[in-house]
Protein backbone atom coordinates (compact mmCIF):
# COMPACT_ATOMS: atom_id res chain seq x y z
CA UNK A 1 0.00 0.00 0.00
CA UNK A 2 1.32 3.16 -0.53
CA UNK A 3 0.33 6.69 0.81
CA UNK A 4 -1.66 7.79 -2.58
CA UNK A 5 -3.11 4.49 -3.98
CA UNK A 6 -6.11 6.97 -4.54
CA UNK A 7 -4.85 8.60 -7.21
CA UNK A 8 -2.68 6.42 -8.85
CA UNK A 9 -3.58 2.74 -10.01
CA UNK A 10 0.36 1.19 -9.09
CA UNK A 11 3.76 2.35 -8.81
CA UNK A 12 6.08 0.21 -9.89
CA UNK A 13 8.33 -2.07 -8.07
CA UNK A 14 11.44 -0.99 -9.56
CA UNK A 15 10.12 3.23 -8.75
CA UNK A 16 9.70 1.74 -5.31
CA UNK A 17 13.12 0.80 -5.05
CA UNK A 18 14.33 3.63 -6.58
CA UNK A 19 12.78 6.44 -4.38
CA UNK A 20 12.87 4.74 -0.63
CA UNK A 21 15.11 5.75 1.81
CA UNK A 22 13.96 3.64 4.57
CA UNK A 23 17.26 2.45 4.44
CA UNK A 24 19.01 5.69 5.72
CA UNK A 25 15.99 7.59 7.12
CA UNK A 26 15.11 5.08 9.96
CA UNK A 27 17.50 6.47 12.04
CA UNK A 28 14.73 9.62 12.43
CA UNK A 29 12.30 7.27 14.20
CA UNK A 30 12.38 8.97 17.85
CA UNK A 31 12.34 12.11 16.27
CA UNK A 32 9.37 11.03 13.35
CA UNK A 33 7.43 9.75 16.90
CA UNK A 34 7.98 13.05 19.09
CA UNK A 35 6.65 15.00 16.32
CA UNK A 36 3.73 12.80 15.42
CA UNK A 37 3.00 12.68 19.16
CA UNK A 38 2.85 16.90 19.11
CA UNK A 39 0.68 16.28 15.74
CA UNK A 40 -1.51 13.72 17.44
CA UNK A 41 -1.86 16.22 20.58
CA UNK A 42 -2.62 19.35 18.31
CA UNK A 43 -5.37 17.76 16.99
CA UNK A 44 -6.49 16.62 19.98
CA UNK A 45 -6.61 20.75 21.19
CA UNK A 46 -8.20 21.46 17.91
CA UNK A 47 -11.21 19.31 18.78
CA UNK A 48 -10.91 16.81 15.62
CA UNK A 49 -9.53 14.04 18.09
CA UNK A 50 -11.02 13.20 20.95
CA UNK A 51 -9.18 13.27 24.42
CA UNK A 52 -9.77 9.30 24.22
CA UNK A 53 -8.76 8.99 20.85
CA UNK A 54 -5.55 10.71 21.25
CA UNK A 55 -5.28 8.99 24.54
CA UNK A 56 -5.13 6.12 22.67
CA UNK A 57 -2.87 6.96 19.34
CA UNK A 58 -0.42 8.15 21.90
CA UNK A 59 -0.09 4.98 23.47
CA UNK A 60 0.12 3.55 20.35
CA UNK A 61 3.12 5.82 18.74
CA UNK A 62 4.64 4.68 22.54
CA UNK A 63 4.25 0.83 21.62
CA UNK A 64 5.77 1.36 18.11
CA UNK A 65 8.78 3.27 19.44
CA UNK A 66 9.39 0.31 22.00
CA UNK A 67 8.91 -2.66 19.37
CA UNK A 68 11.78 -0.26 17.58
CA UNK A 69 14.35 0.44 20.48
CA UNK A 70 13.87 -3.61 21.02
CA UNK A 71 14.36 -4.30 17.13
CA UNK A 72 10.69 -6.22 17.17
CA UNK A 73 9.23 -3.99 14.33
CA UNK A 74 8.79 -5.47 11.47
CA UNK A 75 10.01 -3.53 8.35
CA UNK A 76 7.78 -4.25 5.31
CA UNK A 77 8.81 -4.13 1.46
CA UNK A 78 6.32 -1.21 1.25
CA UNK A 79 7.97 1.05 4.15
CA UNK A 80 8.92 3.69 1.37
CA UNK A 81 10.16 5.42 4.74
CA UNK A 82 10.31 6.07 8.11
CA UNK A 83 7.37 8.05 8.51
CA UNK A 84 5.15 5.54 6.27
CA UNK A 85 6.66 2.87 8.37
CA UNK A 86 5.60 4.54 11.36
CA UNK A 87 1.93 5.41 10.13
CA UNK A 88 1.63 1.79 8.66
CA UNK A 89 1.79 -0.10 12.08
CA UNK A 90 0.01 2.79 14.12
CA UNK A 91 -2.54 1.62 11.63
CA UNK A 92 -2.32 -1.90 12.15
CA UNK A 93 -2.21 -1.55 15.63
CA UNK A 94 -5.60 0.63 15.54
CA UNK A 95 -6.99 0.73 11.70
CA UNK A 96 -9.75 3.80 12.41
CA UNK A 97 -7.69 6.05 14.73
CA UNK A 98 -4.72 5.05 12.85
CA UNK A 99 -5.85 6.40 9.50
CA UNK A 100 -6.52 9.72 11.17
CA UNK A 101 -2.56 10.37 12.36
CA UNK A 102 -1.76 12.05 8.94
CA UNK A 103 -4.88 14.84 9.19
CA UNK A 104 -3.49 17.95 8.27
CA UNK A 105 -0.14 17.06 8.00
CA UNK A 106 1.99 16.33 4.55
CA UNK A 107 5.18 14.28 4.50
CA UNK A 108 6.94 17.48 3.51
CA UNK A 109 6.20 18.99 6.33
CA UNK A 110 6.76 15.83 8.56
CA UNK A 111 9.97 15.11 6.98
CA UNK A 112 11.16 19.18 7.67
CA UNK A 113 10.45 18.82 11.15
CA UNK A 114 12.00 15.18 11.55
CA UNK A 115 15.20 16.62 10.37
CA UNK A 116 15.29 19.24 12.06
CA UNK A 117 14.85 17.81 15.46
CA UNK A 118 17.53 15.61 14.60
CA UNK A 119 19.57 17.59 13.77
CA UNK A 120 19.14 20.01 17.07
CA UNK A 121 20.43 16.66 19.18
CA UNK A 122 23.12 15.19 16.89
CA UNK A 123 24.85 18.99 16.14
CA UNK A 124 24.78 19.35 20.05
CA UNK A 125 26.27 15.43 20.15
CA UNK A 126 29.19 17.03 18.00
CA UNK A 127 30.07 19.67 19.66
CA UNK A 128 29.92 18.06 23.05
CA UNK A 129 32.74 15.68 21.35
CA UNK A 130 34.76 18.99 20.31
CA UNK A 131 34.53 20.29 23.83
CA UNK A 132 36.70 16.87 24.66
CA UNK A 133 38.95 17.37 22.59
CA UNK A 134 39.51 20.62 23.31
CA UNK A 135 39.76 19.65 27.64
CA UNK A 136 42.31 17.42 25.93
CA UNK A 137 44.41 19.78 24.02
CA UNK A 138 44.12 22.14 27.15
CA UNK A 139 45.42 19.43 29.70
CA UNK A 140 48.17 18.30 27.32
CA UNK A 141 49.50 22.23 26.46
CA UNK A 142 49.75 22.19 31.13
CA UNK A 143 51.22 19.05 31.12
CA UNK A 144 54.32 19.83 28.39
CA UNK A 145 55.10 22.95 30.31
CA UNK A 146 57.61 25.16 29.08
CA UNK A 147 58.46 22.69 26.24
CA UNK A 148 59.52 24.96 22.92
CA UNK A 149 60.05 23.60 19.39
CA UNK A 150 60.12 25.44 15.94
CA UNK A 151 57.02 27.09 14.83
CA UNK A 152 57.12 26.81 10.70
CA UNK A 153 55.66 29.01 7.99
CA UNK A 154 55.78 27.43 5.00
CA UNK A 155 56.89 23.78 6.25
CA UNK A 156 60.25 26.03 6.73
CA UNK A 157 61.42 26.44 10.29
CA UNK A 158 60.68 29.82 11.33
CA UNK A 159 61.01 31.03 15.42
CA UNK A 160 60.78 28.97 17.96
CA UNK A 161 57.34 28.84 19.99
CA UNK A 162 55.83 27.58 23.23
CA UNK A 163 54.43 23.83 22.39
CA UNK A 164 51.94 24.72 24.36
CA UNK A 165 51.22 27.86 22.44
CA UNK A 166 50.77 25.31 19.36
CA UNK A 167 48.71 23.00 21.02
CA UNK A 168 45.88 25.72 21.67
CA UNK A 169 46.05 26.76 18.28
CA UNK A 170 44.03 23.65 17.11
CA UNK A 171 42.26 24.57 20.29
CA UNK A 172 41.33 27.94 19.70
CA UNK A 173 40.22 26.97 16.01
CA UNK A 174 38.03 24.23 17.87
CA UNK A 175 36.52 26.64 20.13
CA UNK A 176 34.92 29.14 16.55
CA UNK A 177 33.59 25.09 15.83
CA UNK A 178 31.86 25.49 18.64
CA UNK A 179 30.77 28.82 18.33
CA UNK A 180 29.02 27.86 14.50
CA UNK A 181 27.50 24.58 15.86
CA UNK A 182 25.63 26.46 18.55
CA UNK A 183 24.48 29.30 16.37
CA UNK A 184 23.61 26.80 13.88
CA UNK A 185 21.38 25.05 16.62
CA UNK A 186 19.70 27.94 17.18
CA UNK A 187 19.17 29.17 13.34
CA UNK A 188 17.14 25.62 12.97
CA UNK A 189 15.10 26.17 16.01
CA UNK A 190 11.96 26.92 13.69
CA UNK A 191 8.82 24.59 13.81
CA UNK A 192 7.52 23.46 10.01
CA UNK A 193 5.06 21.39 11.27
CA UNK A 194 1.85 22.99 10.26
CA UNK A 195 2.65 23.93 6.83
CA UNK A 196 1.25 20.73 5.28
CA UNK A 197 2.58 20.13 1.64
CA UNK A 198 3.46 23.84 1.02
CA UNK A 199 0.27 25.89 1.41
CA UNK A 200 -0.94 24.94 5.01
CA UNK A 201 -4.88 23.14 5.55
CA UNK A 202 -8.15 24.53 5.89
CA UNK A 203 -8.20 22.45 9.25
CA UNK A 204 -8.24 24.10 12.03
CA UNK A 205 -4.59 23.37 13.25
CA UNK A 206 -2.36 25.65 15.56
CA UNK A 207 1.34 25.92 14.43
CA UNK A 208 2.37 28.03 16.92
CA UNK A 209 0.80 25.46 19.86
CA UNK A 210 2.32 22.49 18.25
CA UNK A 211 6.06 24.46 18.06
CA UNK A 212 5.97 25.41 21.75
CA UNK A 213 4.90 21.31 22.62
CA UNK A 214 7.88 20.36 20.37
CA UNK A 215 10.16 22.61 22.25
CA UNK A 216 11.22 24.65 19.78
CA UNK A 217 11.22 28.32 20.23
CA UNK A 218 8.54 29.64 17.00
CA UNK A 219 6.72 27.99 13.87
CA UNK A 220 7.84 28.82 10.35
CA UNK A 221 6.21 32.20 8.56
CA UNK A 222 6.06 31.18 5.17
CA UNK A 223 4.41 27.56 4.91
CA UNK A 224 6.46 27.19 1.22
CA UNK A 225 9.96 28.18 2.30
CA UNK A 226 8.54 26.14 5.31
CA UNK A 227 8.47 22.84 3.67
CA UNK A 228 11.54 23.77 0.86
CA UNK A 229 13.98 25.25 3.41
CA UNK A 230 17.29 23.17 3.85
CA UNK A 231 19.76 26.06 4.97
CA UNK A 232 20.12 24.20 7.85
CA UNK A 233 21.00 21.50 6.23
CA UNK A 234 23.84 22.67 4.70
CA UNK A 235 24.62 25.09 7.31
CA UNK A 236 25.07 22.06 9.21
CA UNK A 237 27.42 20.12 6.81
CA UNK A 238 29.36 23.55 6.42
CA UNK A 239 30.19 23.25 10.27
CA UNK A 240 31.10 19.15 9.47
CA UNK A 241 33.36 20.19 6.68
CA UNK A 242 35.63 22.92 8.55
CA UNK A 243 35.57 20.74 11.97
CA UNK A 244 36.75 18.22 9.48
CA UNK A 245 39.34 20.58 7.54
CA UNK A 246 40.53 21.69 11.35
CA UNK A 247 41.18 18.11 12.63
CA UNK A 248 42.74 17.07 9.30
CA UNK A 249 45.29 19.44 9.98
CA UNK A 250 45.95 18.61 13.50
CA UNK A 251 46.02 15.05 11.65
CA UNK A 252 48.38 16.22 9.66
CA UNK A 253 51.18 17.43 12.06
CA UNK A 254 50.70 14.46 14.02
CA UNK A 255 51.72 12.78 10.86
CA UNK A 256 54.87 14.34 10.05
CA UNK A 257 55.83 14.61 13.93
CA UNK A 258 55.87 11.22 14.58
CA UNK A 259 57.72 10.35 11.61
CA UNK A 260 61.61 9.72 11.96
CA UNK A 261 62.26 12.97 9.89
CA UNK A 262 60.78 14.71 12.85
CA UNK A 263 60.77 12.71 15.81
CA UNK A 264 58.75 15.01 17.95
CA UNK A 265 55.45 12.35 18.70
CA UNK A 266 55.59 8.95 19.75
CA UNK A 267 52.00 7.51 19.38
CA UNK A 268 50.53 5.16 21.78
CA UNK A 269 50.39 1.65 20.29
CA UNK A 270 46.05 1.92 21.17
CA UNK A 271 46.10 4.82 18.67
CA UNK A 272 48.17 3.42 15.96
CA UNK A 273 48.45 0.20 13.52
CA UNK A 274 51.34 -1.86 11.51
CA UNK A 275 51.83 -3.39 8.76
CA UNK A 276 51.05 -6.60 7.29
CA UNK A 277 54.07 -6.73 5.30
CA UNK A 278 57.02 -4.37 7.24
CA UNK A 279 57.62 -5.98 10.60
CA UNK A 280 58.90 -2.34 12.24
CA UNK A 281 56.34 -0.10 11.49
CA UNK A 282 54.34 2.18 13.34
CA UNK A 283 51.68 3.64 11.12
CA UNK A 284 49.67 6.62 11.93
CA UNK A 285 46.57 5.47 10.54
CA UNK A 286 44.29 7.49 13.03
CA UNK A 287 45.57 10.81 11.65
CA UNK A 288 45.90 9.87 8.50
CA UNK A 289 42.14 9.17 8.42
CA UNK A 290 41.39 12.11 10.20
CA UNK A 291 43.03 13.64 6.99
CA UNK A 292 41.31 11.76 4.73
CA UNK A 293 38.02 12.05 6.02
CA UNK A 294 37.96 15.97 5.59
CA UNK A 295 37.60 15.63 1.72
CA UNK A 296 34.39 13.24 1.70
CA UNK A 297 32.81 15.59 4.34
CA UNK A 298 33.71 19.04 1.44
CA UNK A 299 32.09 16.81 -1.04
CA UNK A 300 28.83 16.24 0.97
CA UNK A 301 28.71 20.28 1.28
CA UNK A 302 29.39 20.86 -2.24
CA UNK A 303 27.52 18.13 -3.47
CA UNK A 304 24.60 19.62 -1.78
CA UNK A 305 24.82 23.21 -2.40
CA UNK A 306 24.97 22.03 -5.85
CA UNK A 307 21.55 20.33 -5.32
CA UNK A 308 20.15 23.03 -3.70
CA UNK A 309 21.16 25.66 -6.47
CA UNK A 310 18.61 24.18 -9.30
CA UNK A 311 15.59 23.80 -7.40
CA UNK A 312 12.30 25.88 -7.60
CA UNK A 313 9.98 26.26 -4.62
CA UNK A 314 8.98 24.44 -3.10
CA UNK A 315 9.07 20.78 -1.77
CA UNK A 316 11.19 18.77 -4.52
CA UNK A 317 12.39 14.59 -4.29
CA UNK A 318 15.53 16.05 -4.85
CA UNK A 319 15.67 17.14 -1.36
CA UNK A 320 15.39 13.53 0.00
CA UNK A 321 19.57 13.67 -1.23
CA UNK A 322 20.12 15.57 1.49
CA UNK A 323 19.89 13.33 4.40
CA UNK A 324 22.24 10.70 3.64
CA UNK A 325 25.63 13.27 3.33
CA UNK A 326 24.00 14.88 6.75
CA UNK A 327 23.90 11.53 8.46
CA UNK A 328 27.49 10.63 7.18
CA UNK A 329 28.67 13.83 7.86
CA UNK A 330 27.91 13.88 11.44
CA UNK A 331 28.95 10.18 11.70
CA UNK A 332 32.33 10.86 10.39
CA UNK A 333 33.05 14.16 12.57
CA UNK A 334 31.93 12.34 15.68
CA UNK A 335 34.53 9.10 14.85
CA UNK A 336 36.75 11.20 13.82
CA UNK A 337 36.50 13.43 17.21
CA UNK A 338 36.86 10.16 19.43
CA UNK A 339 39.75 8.53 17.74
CA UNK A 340 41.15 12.04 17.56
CA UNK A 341 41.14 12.73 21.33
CA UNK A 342 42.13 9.45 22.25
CA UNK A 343 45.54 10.01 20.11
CA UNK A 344 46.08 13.22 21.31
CA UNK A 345 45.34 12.12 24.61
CA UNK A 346 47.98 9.17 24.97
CA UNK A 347 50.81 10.54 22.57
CA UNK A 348 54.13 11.03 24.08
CA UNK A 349 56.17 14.46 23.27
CA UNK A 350 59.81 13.90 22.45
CA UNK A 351 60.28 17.25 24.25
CA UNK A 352 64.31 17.19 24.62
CA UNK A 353 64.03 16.74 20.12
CA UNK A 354 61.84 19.32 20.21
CA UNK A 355 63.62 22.11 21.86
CA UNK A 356 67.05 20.97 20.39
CA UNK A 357 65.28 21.40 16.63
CA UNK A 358 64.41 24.84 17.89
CA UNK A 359 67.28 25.48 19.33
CA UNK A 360 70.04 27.19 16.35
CA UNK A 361 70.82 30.70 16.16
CA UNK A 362 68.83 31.29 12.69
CA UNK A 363 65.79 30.55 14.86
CA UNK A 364 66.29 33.66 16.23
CA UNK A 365 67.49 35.66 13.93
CA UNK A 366 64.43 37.94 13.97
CA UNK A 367 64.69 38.84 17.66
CA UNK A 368 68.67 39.66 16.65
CA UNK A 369 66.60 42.03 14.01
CA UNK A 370 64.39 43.35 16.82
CA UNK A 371 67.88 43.48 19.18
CA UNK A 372 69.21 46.18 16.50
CA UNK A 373 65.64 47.90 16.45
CA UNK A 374 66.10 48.53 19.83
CA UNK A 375 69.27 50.49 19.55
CA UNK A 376 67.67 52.13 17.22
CA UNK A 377 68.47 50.76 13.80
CA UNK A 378 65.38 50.94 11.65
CA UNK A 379 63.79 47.59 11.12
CA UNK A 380 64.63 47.08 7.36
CA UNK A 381 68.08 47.97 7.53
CA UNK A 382 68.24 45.44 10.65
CA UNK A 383 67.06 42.93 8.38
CA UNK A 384 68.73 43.31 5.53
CA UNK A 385 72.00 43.20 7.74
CA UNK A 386 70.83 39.85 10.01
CA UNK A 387 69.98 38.42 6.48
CA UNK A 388 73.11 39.02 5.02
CA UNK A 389 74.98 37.26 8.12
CA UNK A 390 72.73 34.06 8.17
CA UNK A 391 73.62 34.16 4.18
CA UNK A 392 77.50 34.37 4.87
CA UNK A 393 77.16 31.87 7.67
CA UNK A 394 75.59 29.04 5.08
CA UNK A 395 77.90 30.12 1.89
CA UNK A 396 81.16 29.98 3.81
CA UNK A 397 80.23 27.45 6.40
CA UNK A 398 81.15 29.86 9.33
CA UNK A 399 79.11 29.57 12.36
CA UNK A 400 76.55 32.52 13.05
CA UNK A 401 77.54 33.27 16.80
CA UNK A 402 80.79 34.31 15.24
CA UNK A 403 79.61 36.49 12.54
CA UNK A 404 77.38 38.23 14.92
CA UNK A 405 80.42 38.38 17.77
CA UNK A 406 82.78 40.18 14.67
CA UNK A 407 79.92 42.53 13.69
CA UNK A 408 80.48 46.08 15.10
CA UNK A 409 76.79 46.86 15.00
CA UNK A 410 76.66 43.35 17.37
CA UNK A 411 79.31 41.89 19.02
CA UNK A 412 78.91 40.20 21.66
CA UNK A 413 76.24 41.97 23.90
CA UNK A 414 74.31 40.25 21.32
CA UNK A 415 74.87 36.30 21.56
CA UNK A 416 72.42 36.52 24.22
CA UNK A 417 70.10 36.63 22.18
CA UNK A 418 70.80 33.35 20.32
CA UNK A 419 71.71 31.50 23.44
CA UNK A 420 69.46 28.33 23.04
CA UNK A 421 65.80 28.97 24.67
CA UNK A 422 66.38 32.09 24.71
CA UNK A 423 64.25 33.36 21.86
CA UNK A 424 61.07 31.98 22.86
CA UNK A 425 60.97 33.97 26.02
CA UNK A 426 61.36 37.47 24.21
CA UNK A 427 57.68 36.61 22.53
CA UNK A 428 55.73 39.09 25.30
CA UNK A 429 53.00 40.60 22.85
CA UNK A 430 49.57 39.73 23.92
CA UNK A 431 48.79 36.67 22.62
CA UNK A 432 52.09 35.41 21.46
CA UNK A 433 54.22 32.54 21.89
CA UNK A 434 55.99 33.22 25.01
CA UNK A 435 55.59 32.57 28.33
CA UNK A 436 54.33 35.96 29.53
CA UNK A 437 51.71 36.15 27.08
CA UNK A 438 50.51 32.74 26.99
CA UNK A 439 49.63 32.44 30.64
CA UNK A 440 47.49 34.93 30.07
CA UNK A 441 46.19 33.06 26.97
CA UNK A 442 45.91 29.96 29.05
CA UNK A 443 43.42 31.24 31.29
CA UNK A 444 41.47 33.07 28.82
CA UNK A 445 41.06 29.98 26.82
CA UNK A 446 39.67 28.02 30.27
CA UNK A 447 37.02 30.33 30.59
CA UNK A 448 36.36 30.25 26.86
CA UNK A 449 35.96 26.37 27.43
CA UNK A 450 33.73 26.86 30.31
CA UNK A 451 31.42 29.69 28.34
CA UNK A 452 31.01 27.14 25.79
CA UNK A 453 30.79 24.11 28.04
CA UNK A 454 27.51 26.02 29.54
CA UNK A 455 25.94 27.07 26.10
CA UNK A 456 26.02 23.26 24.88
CA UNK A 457 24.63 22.14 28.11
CA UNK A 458 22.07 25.00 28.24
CA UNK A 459 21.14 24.38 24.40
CA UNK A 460 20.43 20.53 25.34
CA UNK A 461 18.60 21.25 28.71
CA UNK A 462 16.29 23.11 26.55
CA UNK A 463 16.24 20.17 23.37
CA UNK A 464 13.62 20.51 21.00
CA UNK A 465 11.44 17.51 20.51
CA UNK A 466 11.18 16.53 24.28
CA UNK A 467 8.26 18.53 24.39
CA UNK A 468 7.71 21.61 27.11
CA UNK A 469 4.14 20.61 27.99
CA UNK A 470 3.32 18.39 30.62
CA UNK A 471 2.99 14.82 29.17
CA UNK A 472 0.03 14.60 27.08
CA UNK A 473 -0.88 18.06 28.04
CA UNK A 474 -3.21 20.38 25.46
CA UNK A 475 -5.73 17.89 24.11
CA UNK A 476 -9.54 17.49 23.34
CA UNK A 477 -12.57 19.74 22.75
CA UNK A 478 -9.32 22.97 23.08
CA UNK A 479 -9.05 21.85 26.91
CA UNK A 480 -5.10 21.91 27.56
CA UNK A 481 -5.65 19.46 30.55
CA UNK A 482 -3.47 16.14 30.24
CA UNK A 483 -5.62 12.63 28.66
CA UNK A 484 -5.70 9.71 30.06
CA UNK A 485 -3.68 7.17 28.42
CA UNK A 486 -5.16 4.36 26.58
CA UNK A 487 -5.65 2.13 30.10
CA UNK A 488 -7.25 5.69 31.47
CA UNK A 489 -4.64 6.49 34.06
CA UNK A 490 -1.02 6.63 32.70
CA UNK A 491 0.15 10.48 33.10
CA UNK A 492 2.99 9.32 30.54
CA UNK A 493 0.70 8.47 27.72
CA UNK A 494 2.21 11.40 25.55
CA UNK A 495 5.32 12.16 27.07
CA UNK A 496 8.15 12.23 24.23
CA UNK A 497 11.22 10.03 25.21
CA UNK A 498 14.41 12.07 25.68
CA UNK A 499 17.27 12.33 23.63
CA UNK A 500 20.12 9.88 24.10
C-alpha cells in the first residue's frame, strides 16, 4: 500500500526501489514519533480528536517506538520510509484512529520537522565531542610545560614557539567550531510542522501550539519556504566540513611529527596500527584518516549546495539527497573526534628533540633584528643586515655566533640573544608565543571552554522535541488538561522520550 493508492492505479516495483530511503531515514524514528505525538496532541486541542482517541494513538506511537528500540518492528517491502513505516503499524495496531494520524499534515512537512529535530540533538552530540577534545588539548598544552620547538611558515622552520602555544592553536580553532554549531542550533530552532505540503490546511490546526509542545522556540512564517527550506542543512554540513578541515590538519602534524624525519610524537600503540608486510612499522593510521576524512565531508557540502542551487519552490524529491551526506557527515566528525582525542590524549612528546630542533641561532634571527631595532636601527636595515649574516654563515660554512660576535653593530652583547631557549621567552606581545603572554592566553582559553561548556549544556537542557508541555498536556474539545492514556490512568501516555 502506498500513501496515494487513490490517485494512482500502481507504482512500480522498480520506482519503489528507486525512491525509498527507509534504508538511511530510519534512524529519524524517535524524532518522526515526538513530532507525530505533538501532531496527534494538536489535533487533539483542535477538537478533531477526541481526548480518548488521542489517549489512545499516543499509546500507540509509545508501543511502536518500544517494538523499535527492542528491534521487534517489522520492516515491510512497502515502508517507502520512516514516517510511512511509522503510520503503517500505528494503523495496524488501531486501523480507524490510525488512519486519522496524517490529518493535516503532509510528508513534507513531517519530513522538515524530523530533520530538524535531529539535527538540534546530533549537532549538540558534535560539539559536546569537540569540547573533549579541546579539555584534551588544554590538559596536554599544562602538562608539556615550558616545552619549545620550531614554529614553521611554509613547512620552513621559522622562530621557535611555546608547544603549548601550538597545542591551543588547534584549540582555539576548535573553540569558533563550537561557536558555528551552537548558532547553527539555534538558526534551525523553527517549527515546520503545520505547513502541510506547502500551502498549510483549511483544518483548524495551531502551528504556533504544536512548536511550543515540540520545544522549539517559533513555527515557520512562510508555509512554502517552510516545507523547501534546507539552509540548515547545509549550514550544518558547512560546520562538518571545517571541523573536518581543522582536525585534518591537527592530523596532519601528528603525521609528520611522529615520523623519523621529525621525531617530535611517539603515538601510543592503542592509537596506531602496523603493517602486514614491514615488521617495524608504526603507522599513523588514526591521523591519517582524520586527513582523509575531511575531503568526503567538502564533497557532501558541495555536493549539496549544488543540489540546492537548481531547485524551484517548493518541496522537490531532490531534497530527500540531502539526508544521507548529513547523516554521514555527522557520523564521520563524531569518529573522527573520538579517535582524535584518544591520540592526542595518549601521545608522548619527544620534548628534549623538540627544543634541540628549535634550538640554532637562525631561529632567532628575527629577535637579533628586533635586538638592532632597539638600539635604534630601523627595522629594514636590521634585516637586511641579520639576512646578510645568516647568508655568509651558510655560503662559507662559518658559524653565526661568530659572525654576529665580529659585527660592530653586534658583538657580543648580542649572543644573548641566540643562546638556546632564549628566543622563545622574548615573545611578550599579547597573545604570542611566550611565556608571559601565553599564561594569560591559558586562562582566557579556560574560561572560553567553560562559556562554551555552559551554552552546549544550556542548548540541550532546553532540546527541542522533548516537548515543554506536561505529558500529554493540550488535548480534546481545546481543553489543555493532560488525557488519560489508553488504560485511562497513565500520566505518561504522551510524554516524548528524551534524547540519548
Amino acid at each position: 500500500m502506498t500513501l496515494w493508492e487513490g490517485r494512482l492505479s500502481g507504482t512500480a516495483e522498480e520506482v519503489m526501489a528507486f525512491t525509498a530511503s527507509i534504508s538511511f531515514d530510519r534512524r529519524l524514528a524517535e524524532d518522526d514519533l515526538a513530532g507525530s505525538r505533538a501532531h496527534v496532541r494538536g489535533l487533539g486541542r483542535a477538537g478533531m480528536l477526541a481526548d480518548e482517541e488521542v489517549a489512545v494513538l499516543l499509546a500507540t506511537l509509545d508501543r511502536v517506538e518500544e517494538e523499535i528500540a527492542s528491534g521487534s518492528f517489522v520492516f515491510q517491502a512497502e515502508d517507502e520510509d520512516i514516517h510511512t513505516a511509522v503510520e503503517r503499524r500505528v494503523t495496524e495496531i488501531t486501523p480507524d484512529l490510525g488512519a486519522k494520524l496524517h490529518t493535516g499534515r503532509s510528508r513534507n512537512d513531517q519530513v522538515a520537522t524530523d530533520l530538524r529535530l535531529w539535527a538540534h540533538r546530533e549537532l549538540l552530540e558534535v560539539a559536546g565531542r569537540v569540547l573533549c577534545l579541546e579539555e584534551t588539548l588544554l590538559r596536554r598544552a599544562v602538562e608539556v610545560g615550558d616545552t619549545y620547538l620550531p614554529g614553521y611558515t611554509h613547512m620552513q622552520r621559522a622562530q621557535p614557539v611555546l608547544l603549548s602555544h601550538h597545542l591551543l592553536a588547534h584549540g582555539w580553532a576548535l573553540a569558533r567550531d563550537i561557536d558555528r554549531l551552537v548558532h547553527s542550533v539555534d538558526r534551525l530552532d523553527v517549527s515546520p510542522l503545520g505547513a502541510g505540503a506547502l500551502a498549510g490546511t483549511s483544518l483548524p490546526l495551531d502551528p504556533d501550539w504544536v512548536a511550543e509542545d515540540l520545544g522549539f522556540t517559533g513555527r515557520f512564517e512562510n508555509s512554502i519556504d517552510a516545507v523547501s527550506d534546507r539552509d540548515f542543512v547545509v549550514e550544518a554540513l558547512f560546520d562538518m566540513a571545517l571541523v573536518g578541515v581543522h582536525l585534518s590538519r591537527l592530523g596532519e602534524e601528528m603525521v609528520l611529527w611522529s615520523c623519523e624525519e621529525f621525531g617530535f610524537v611517539v603515538l601510543d600503540d592503542a592509537y596506531a596500527t602496523g603493517s602486514s608486510m614491514l615488521p617495524q612499522k608504526k603507522n599513523p593510521d588514526v591521523a591519517e584518516l582524520a586527513r582523509g576524512k575531511a575531503g568526503r565531508l567538502i564533497g557532501h557540502l558541495t555536493g549539496v549546495l549544488a543540489t540546492l542551487k537548481g531547485l524551484p519552490l517548493a518541496y522537490n524529491r531532490d531534497l530527500q539527497e540531502w539526508s544521507e551526506p548529513l547523516f554521514d557527515a555527522v557520523d564521520q566528525v563524531s569518529g573522527t573526534l573520538v579517535a582524535l582525542t584518544g591520540l592526542v590524549s595518549t601521545a608522548g612528546f619527544a620534548t628534549e628533540k623538540m627544543s634541540e630542533a628549535a634550538a640554532g641561532p637562525q631561529a632567532a634571527a628575527v629577535d637579533l633584528a628586533e635586538w638592532l631595532v632597539g638600539r635604534q636601527v630601523p627595522f629594514r636595515q636590521a634585516h637586511e643586515l641579520v639576512g646578510s649574516l645568516v647568508r655568509d654563515s651558510i655560503e662559507r660554512g662559518v658559524p653565526l655566533t661568530e659572525l654576529v660576535h665580529a659585527h660592530p653593530a653586534l658583538g657580543a652583547e648580542a649572543l644573548s640573544v641566540l643562546e638556546p631557549g632564549v628566543a622563545v621567552t622574548r615573545r611578550t606581545s599579547p597573545g604570542g608565543a611566550g611565556p608571559v603572554p601565553f599564561a594569560v592566553q591559558l586562562e582566557r582559553f579556560r574560561q572560553r571552554l567553560e562559556l562554551d561548556s555552559q551554552r552546549v549544556s544550556h542548548a540541550r537542557e532546553r532540546q527541542v522535541g522533548h516537548g515543554s508541555r506536561p505529558a500529554s498536556g493540550g488535548t480534546g474539545s481545546g481543553s489543555d488538561g493532560a488525557p488519560p492514556d489508553a488504560s485511562g490512568s497513565g500520566p505518561e501516555a504522551g510524554a516524548a522520550r528524551p534524547g540519548r
